[in-house]
Protein backbone atom coordinates (compact mmCIF):
# COMPACT_ATOMS: atom_id res chain seq x y z
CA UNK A 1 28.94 8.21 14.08
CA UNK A 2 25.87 6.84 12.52
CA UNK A 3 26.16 3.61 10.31
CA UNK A 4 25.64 4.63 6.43
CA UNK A 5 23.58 1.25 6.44
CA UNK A 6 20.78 3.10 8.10
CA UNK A 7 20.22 5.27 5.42
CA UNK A 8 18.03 4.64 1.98
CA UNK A 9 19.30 7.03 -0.58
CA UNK A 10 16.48 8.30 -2.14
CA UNK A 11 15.24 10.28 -4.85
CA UNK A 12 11.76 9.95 -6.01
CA UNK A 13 10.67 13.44 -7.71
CA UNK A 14 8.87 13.59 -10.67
CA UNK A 15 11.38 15.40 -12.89
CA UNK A 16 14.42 13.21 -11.90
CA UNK A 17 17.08 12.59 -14.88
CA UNK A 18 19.31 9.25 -15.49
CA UNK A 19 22.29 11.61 -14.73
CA UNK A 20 20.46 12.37 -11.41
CA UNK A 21 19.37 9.12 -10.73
CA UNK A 22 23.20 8.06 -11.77
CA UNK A 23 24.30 10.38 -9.39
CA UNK A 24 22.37 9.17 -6.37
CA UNK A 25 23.63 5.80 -6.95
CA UNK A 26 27.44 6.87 -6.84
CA UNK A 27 27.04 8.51 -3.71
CA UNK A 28 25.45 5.28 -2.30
CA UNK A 29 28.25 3.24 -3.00
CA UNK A 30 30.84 5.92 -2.00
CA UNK A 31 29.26 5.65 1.13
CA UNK A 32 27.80 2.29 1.11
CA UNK A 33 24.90 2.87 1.96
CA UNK A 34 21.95 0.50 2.37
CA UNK A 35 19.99 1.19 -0.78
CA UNK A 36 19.12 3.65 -3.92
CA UNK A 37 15.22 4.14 -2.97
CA UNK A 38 13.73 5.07 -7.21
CA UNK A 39 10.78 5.22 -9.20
CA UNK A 40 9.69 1.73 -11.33
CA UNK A 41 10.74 3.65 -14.23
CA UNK A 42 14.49 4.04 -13.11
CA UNK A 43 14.48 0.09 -11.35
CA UNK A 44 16.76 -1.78 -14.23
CA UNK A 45 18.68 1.30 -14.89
CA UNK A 46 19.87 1.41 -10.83
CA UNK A 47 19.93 -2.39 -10.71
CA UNK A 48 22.98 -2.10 -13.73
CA UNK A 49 24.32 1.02 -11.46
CA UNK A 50 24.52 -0.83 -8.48
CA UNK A 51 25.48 -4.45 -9.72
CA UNK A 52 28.24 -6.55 -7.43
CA UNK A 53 27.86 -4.22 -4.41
CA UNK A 54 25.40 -4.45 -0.89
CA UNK A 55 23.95 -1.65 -1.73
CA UNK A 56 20.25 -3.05 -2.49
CA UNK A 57 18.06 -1.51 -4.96
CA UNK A 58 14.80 -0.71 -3.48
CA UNK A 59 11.36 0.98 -5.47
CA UNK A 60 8.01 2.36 -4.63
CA UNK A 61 5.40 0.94 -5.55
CA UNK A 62 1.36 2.76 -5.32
CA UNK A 63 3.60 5.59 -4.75
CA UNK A 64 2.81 8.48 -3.26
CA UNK A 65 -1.56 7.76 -2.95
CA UNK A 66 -1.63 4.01 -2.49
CA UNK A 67 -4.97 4.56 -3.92
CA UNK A 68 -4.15 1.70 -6.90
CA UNK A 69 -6.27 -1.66 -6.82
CA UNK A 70 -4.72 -4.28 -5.02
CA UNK A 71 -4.40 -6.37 -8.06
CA UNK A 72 -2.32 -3.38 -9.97
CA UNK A 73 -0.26 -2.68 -6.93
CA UNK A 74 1.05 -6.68 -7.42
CA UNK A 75 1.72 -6.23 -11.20
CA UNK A 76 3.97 -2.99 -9.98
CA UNK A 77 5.68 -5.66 -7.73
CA UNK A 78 6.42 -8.14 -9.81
CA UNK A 79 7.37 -5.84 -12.88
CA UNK A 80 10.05 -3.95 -9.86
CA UNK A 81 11.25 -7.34 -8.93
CA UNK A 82 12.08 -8.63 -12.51
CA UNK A 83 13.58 -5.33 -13.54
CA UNK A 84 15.73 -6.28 -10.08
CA UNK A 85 14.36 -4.90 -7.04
CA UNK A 86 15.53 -6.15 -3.96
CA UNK A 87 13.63 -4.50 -1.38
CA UNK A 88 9.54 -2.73 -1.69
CA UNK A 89 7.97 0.76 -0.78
CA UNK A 90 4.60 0.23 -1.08
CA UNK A 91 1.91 2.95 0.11
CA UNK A 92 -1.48 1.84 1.96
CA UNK A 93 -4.54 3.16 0.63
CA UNK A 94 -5.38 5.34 3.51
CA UNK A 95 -8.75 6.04 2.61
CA UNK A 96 -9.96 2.15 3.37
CA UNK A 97 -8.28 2.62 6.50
CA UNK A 98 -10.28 5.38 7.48
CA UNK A 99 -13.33 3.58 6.29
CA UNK A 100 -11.73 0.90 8.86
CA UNK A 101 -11.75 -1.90 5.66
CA UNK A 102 -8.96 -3.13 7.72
CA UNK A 103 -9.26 -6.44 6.11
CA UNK A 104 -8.87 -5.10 2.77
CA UNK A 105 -5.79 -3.19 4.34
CA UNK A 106 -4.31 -6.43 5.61
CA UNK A 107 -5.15 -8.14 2.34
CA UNK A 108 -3.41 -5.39 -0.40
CA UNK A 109 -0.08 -5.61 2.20
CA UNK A 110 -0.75 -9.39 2.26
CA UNK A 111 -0.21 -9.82 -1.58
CA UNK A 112 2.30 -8.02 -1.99
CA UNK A 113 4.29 -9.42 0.62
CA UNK A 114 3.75 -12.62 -1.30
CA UNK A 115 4.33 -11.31 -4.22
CA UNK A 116 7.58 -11.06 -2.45
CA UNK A 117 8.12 -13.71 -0.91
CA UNK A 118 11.30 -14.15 1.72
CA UNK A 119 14.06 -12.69 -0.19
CA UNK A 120 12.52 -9.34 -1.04
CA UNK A 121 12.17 -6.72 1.62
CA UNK A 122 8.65 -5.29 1.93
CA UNK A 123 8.39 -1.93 3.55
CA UNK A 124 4.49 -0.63 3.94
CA UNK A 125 4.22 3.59 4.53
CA UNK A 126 1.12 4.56 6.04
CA UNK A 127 1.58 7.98 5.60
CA UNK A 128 1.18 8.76 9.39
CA UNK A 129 0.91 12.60 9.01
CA UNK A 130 -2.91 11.72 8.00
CA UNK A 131 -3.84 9.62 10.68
CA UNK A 132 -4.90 9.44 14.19
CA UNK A 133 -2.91 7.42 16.67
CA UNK A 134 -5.46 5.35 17.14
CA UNK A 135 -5.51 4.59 13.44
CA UNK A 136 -1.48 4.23 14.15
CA UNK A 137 -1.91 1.90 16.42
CA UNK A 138 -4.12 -0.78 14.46
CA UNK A 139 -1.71 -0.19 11.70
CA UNK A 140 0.76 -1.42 13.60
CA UNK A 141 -1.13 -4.64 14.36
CA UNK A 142 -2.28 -4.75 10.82
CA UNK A 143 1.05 -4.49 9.27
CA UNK A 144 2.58 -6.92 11.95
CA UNK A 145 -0.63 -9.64 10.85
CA UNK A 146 0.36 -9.18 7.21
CA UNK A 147 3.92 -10.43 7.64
CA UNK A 148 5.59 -7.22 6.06
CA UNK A 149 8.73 -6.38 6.96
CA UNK A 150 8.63 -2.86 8.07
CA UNK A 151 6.65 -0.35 8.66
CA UNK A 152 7.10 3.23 7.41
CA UNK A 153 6.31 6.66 8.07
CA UNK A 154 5.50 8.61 5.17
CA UNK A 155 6.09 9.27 1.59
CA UNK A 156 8.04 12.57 1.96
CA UNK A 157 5.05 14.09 -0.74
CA UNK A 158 2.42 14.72 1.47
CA UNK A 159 1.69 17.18 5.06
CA UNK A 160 4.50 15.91 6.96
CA UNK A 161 7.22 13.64 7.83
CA UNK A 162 8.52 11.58 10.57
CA UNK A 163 8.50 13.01 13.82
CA UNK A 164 9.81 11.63 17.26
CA UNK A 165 6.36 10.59 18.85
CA UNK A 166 5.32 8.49 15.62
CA UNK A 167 8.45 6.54 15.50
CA UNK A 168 8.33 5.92 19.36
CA UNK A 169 4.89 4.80 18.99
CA UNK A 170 5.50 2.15 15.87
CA UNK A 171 8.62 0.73 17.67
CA UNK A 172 6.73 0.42 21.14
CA UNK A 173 2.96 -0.71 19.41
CA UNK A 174 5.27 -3.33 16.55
CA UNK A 175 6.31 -6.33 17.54
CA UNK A 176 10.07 -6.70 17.54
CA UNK A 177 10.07 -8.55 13.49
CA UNK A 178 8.64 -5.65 12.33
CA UNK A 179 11.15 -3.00 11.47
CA UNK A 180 10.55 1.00 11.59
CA UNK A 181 11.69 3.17 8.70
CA UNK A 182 11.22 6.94 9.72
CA UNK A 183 11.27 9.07 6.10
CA UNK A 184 10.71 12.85 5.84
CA UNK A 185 10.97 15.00 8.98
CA UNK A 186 14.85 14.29 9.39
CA UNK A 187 17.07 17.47 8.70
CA UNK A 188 19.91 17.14 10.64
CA UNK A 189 22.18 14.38 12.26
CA UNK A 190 20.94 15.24 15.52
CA UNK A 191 17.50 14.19 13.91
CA UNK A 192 18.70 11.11 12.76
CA UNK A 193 20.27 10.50 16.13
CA UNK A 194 17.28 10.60 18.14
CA UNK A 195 15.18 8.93 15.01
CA UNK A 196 17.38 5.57 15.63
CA UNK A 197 17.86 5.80 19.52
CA UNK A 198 13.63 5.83 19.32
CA UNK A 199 14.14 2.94 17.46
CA UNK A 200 14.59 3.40 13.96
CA UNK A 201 16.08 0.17 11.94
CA UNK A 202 16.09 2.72 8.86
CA UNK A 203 16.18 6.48 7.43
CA UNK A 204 15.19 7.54 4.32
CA UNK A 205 15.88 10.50 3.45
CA UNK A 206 18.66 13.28 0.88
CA UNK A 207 19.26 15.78 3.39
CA UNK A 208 20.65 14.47 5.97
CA UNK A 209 22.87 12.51 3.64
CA UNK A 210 23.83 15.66 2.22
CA UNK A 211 24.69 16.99 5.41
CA UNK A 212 26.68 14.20 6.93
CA UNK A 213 28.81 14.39 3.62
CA UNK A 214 29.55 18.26 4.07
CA UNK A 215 30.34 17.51 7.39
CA UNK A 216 33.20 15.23 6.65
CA UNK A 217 34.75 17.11 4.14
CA UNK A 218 34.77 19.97 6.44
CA UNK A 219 36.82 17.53 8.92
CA UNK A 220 38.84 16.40 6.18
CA UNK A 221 39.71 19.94 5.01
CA UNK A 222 40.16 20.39 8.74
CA UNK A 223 42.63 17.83 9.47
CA UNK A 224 44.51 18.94 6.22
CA UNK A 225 45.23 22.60 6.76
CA UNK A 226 48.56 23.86 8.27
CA UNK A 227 47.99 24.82 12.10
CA UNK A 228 47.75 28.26 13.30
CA UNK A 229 49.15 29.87 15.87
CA UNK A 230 46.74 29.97 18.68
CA UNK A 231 45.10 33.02 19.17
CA UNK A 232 44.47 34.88 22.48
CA UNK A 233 41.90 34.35 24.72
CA UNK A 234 38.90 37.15 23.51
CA UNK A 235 36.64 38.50 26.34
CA UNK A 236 33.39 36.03 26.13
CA UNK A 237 29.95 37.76 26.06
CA UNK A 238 27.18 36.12 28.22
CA UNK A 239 25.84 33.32 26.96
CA UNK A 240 22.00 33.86 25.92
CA UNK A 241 19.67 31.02 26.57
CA UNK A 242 18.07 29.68 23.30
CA UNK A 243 14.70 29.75 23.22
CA UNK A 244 13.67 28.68 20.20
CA UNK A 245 11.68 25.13 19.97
């Protein structure tokens, strides 16, 4: 059984509504989960929501392009920390990185993380369905230089999400005080499963949240019904080999 305090709760799509938004954050406390992942726009409204439990409130911030000046990015920060954010999402600008401006990389996490400072998580997506693994791999020393806290997959709006070699590749190229969030990519438990023995510290993500929730009110419903009689033993057809990938 997977902790619930791996999971971020998230729900990030343009055309959310307070009564979705509201939603999301009683499921997170039903299941205590480790945070309600929002929009700036929704950050006081989940803060209220989630008020007197662990469940930490955490928002994007340059979200989904990370294409925002550095300077506008910190103003996001600080406005998401007063409205009572507890933990960061903020998105790199990928296009310096490509340019290789990894100092200016370095420098926009680098703010913001003080912008922080030690009692709000930073988490830095770099959005790794657009990059290279060598570009991967000086993220990883770039993020670990800036003194974020993790380092994150993806957004969950662009080509892709996290897959299997990227998070074995952040937890084996980070040094161990940088965390690994894997978001997008995960779609069942077994996903999640293999996502955290890679090395995962944290999964964001609605589906498999969704899942896991069906699944135990399936046992529940399970455990509640009268027994049947057992049936008798049916003739088994051969088993066919799945070959499916």
């Amino acid at each position: 059984m997977i902790s619930s305090k791996y999971f971020d709760h998230t729900i990030l799509k343009a055309e959310a509504t307070e009564t979705q938004v509201a939603k999301i954050c009683d499921e997170a406390l039903a299941n205590d989960f480790a945070s309600v992942c929002v929009n700036q726009y929704y950050t006081r409204f989940v803060a209220e929501k989630l008020k007197g439990s662990d469940v930490k409130v955490c928002t994007v911030v340059g979200f989904p392009l990370g294409m925002s000046d550095t300077g506008v990015k910190a103003f996001e920060t600080k406005a998401a920390i007063e409205d009572g954010a507890q933990e960061i999402d903020m998105v790199i600008n990928v296009g310096a990185l490509k340019d290789k401006k990894y100092d200016y990389v370095k420098n926009d996490i680098h703010t913001l993380k003080e912008v922080c400072g030690s009692d709000i998580v930073l988490k830095v997506i770099i959005e790794t369905c657009m990059l290279t693994d060598e570009e991967k791999i000086k993220l990883c020393e770039v993020v670990s230089n800036s003194h974020a806290d993790y380092i994150k997959t993806s957004t969950g709006f662009s080509t892709g999400g996290a897959t299997a070699d990227d998070v074995r590749l952040l937890r084996t190229c980070c040094p161990p005080h940088v965390k690994v969030k894997a978001a997008g990519g995960i779609a069942s438990l077994a996903d999640a499963e293999e996502f955290i023995r890679l090395g995962a510290d944290r999964l964001g993500t609605s589906r498999i949240v969704k899942i896991a929730m069906a699944q135990e009110q399936q046992a529940a419903e399970a455990a509640a019904a009268p027994q049947q009689p057992e049936a008798a033993a049916q003739p088994q057809a051969p088993e066919q080999q799945d070959t499916t990938y």
